[in-house]
C-alpha atoms as a PDB file:
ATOM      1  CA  UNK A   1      11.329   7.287   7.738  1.00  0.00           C
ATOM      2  CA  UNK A   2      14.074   7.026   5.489  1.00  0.00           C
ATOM      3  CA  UNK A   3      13.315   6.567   1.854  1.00  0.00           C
ATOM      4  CA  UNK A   4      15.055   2.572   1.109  1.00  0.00           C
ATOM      5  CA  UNK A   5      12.655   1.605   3.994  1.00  0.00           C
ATOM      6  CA  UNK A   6       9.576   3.426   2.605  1.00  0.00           C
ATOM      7  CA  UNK A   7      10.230   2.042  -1.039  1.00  0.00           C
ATOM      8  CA  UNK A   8      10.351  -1.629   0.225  1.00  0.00           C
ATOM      9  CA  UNK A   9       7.357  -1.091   2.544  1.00  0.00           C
ATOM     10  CA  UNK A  10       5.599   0.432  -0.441  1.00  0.00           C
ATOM     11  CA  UNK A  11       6.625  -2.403  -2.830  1.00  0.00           C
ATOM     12  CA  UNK A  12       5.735  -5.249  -0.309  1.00  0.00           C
ATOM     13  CA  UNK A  13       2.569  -3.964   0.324  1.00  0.00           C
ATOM     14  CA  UNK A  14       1.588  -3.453  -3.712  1.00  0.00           C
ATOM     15  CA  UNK A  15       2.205  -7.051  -3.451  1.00  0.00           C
ATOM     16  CA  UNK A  16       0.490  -7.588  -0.929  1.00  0.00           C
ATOM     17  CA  UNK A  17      -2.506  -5.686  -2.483  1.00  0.00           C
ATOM     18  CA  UNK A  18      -2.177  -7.773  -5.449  1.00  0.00           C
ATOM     19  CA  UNK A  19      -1.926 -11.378  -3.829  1.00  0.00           C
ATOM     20  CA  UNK A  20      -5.409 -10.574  -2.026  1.00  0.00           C
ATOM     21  CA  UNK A  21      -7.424  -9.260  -5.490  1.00  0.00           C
ATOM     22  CA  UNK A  22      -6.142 -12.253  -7.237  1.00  0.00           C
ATOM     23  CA  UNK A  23      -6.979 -14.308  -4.682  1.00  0.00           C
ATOM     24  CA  UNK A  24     -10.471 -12.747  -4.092  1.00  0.00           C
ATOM     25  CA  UNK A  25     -11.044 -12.440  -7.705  1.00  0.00           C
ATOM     26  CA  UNK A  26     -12.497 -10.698 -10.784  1.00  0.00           C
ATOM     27  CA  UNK A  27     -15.824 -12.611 -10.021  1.00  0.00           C
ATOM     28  CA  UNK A  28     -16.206 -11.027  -7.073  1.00  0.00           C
ATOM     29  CA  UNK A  29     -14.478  -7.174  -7.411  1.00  0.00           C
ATOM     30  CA  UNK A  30     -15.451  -5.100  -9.791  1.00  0.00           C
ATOM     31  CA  UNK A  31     -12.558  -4.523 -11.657  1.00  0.00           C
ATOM     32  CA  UNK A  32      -9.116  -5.941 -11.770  1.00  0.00           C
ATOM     33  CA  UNK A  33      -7.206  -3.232 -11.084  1.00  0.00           C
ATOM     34  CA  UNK A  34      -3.590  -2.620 -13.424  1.00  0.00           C
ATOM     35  CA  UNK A  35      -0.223  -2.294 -11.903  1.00  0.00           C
ATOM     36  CA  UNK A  36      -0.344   1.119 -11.495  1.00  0.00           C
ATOM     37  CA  UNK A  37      -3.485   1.285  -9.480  1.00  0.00           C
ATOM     38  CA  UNK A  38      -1.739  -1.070  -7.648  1.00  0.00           C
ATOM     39  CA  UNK A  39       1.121   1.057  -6.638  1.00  0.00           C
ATOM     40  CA  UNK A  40      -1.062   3.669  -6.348  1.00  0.00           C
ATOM     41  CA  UNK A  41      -3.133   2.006  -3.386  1.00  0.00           C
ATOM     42  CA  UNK A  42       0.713   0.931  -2.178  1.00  0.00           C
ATOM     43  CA  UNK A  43       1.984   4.552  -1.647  1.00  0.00           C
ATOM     44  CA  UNK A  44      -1.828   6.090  -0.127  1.00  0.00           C
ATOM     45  CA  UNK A  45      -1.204   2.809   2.306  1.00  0.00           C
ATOM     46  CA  UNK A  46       2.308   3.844   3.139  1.00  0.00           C
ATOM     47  CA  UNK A  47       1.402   7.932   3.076  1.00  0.00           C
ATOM     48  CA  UNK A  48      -0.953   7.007   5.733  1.00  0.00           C
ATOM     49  CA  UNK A  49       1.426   4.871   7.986  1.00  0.00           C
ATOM     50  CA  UNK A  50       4.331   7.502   7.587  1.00  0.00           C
ATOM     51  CA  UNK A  51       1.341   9.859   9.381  1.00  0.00           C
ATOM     52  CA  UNK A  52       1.232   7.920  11.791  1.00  0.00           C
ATOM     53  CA  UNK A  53       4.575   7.223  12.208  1.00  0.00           C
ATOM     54  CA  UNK A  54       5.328  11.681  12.404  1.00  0.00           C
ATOM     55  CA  UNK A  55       1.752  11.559  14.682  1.00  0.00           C
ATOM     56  CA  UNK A  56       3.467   9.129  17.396  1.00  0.00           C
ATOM     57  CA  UNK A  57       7.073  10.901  17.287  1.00  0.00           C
ATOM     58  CA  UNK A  58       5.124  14.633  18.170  1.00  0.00           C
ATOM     59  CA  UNK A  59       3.178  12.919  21.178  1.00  0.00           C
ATOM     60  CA  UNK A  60      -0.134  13.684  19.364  1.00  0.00           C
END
């Protein structure tokens, strides 16, 4: 995948990832988690996809 399609997939999805803690809440998680955790769980979720993604392309 080219890289202007994985950085708005990855920044879509951080948001995403945030809308659903906040709206789940700190009563209920553990911890809130900071931006950069956020991203972090933004690019694993994309990682995995772009697996996929090479996985379907090789027949596999």
């Amino acid at each position: 995948m080219d890289s202007k399609t994985v950085e708005k997939l990855e920044a879509k999805t951080e948001d995403a990832i945030a809308e659903i803690m906040q709206k789940i809440g700190v009563r209920k998680l553990p911890i809130s988690p900071v931006r950069r955790t956020l991203h972090l769980m933004a690019k694993a979720a994309v990682t995995v996809y772009e697996a996929a993604v090479e996985n379907q392309s090789r027949g596999e």
